[in-house]
Protein backbone atom coordinates (compact mmCIF):
# COMPACT_ATOMS: atom_id res chain seq x y z
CA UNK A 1 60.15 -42.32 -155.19
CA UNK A 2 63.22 -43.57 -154.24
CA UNK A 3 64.29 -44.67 -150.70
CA UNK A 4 66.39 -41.70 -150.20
CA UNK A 5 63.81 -39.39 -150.21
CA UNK A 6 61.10 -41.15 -148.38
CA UNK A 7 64.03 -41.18 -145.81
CA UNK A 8 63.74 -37.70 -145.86
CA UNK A 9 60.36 -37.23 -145.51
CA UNK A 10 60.19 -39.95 -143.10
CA UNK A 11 62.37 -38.13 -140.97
CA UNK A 12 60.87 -34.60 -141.74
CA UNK A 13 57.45 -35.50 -140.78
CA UNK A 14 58.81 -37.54 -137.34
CA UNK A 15 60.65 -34.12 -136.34
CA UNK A 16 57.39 -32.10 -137.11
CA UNK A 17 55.36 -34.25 -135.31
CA UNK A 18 57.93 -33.85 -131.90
CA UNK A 19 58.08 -30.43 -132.60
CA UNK A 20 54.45 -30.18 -132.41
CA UNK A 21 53.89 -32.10 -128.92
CA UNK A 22 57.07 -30.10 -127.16
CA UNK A 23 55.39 -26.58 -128.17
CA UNK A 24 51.42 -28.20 -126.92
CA UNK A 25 53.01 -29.59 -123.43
CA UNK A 26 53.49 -26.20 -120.86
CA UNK A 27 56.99 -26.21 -119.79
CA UNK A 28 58.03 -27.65 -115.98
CA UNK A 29 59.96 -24.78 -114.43
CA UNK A 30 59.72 -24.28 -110.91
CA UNK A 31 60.66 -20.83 -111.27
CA UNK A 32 57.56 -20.07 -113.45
CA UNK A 33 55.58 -19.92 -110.47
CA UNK A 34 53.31 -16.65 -110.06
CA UNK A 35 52.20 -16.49 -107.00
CA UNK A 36 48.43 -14.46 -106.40
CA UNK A 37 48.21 -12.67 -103.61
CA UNK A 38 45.87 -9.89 -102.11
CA UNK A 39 46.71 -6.80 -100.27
CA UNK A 40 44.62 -5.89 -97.27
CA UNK A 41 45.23 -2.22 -96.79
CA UNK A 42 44.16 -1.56 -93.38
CA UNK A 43 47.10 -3.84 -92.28
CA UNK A 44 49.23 -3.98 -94.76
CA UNK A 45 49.06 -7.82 -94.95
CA UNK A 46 49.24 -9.88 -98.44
CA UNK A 47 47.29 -12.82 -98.55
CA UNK A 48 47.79 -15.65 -100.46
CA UNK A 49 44.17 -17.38 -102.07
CA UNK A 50 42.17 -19.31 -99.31
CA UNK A 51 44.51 -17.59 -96.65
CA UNK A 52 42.90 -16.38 -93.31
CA UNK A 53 43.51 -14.03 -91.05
CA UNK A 54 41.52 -11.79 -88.12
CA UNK A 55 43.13 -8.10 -88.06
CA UNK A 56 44.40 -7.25 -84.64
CA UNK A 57 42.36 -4.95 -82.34
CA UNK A 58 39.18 -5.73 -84.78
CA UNK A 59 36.84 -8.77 -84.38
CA UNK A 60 37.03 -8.92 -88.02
CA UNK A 61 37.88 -12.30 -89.97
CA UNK A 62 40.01 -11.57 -93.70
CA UNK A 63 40.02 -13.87 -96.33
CA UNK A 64 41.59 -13.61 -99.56
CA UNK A 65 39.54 -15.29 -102.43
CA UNK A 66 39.98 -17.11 -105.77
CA UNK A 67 38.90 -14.21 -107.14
CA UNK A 68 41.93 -11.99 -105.83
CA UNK A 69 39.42 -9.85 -103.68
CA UNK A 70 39.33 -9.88 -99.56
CA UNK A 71 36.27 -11.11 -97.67
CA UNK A 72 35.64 -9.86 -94.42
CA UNK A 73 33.37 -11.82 -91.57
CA UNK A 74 32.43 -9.50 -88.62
CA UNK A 75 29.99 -9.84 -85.35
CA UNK A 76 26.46 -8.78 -86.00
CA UNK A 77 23.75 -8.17 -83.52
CA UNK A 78 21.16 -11.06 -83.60
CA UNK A 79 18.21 -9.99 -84.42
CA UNK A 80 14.58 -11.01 -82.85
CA UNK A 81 16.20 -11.64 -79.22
CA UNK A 82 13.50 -11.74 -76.37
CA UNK A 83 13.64 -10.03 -73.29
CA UNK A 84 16.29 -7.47 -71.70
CA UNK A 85 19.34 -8.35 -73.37
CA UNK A 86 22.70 -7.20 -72.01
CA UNK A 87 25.91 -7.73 -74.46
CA UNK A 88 28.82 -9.76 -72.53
CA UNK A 89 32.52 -9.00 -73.86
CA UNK A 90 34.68 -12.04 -74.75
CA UNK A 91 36.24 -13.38 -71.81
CA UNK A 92 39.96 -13.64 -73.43
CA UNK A 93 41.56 -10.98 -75.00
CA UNK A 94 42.97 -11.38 -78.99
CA UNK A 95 40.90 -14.28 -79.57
CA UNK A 96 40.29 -14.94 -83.47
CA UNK A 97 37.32 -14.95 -84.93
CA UNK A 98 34.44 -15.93 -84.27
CA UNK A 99 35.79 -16.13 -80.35
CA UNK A 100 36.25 -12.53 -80.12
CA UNK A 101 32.48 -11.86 -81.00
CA UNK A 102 30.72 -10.94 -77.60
CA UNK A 103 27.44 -13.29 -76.39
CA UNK A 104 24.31 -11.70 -76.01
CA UNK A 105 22.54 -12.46 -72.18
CA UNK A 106 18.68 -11.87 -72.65
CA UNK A 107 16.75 -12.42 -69.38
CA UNK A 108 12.68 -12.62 -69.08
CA UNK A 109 10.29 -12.68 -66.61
CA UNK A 110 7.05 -14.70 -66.20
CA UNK A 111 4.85 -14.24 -62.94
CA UNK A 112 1.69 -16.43 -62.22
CA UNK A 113 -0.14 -17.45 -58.89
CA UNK A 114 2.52 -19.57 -57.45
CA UNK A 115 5.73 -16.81 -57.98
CA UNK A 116 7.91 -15.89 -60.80
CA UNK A 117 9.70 -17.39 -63.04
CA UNK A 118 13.02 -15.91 -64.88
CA UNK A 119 14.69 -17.55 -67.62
CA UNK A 120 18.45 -16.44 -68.63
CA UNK A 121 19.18 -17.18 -72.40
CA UNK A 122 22.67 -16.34 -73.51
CA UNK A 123 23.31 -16.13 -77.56
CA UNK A 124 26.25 -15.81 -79.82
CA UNK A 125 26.65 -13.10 -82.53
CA UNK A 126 24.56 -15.35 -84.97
CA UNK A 127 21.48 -15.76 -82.47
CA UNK A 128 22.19 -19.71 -81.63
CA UNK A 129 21.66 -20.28 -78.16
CA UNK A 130 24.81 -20.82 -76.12
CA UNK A 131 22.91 -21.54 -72.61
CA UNK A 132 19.72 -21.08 -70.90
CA UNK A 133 19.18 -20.39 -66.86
CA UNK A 134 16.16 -20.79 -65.14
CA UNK A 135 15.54 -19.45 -61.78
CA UNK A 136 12.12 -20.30 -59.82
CA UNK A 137 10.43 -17.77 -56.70
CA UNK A 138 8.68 -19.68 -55.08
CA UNK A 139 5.82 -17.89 -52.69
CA UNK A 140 4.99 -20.72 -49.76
CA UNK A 141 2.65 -18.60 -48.32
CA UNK A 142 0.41 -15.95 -49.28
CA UNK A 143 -0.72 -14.55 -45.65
CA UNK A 144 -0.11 -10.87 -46.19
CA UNK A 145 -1.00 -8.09 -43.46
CA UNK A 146 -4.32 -5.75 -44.64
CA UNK A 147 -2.51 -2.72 -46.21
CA UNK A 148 0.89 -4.66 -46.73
CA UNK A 149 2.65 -3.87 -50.13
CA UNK A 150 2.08 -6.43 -52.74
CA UNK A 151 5.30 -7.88 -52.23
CA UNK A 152 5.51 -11.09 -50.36
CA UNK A 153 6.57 -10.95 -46.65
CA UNK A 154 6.19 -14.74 -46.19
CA UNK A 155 9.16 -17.16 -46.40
CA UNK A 156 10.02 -17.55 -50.21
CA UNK A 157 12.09 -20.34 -51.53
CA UNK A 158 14.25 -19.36 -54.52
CA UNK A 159 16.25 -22.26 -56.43
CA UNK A 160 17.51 -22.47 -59.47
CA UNK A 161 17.24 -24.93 -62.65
């Protein structure tokens, strides 16, 4: 083989080689960017992945996955809560999720010889315990008229916890 030809196929098997590593290597163009977005209908809103948002006038929490599908957190009632519960609205208006959830104030009653005893336990929407409120009767004495209602007419001390 002379050296002309080995030149040759020197130089063909070089550009094959560069030709193979330019088409293996993705190309860096800004403008190839795709974004991925999600659409949530009920506001008309597109979310970019791992975006977050909580749809006005609804306690609800949106969140657009990898996945290209919406997640929605809302408030749920805890369940297993003791005592007379009362629900308590969120004190500021258009808060985001989870602040817009209302608490949950559950109050219960224990009596024994000495008075009664009633505990206040207030809960958010996942059933955690927020705060807790205990308020003591007190009877100091028990001297009660013959007849008198069961309810006592001595001095009472009430305080609180």
């Amino acid at each position: 083989m002379d050296y002309s030809t080995a030149r040759t196929c020197l130089l063909g098997f070089i550009f094959v080689i560069c030709m193979g590593i330019s088409r293996a290597t993705p190309p860096f163009h800004s403008y190839l960017y795709n974004p991925q977005y999600c659409s949530d209908t009920l506001s008309g809103r597109q979310l970019y992945v791992g975006e977050v948002f909580t749809r006005s006038g609804q306690c609800v929490r949106v969140q657009c996955l990898g996945t290209l599908q919406l997640w929605e957190d809302s408030c749920k009632v805890p369940g297993a809560l003791k005592g007379a519960c009362n629900v308590l609205p969120p004190t500021e208006a258009n808060e985001d999720y989870p602040r817009c959830c209302p608490m949950y104030e559950c109050k219960t009653y224990e009596s024994n010889a000495q008075g009664e005893l009633e505990q206040t336990n207030t809960y958010d929407h996942t059933g955690n315990l927020r705060k807790s409120h205990v308020t003591e009767l007190i009877v100091i004495s028990k001297d009660r008229r013959p007849g008198a209602p069961d309810i006592p007419a001595a001095p009472a001390r009430k305080y609180h916890v």
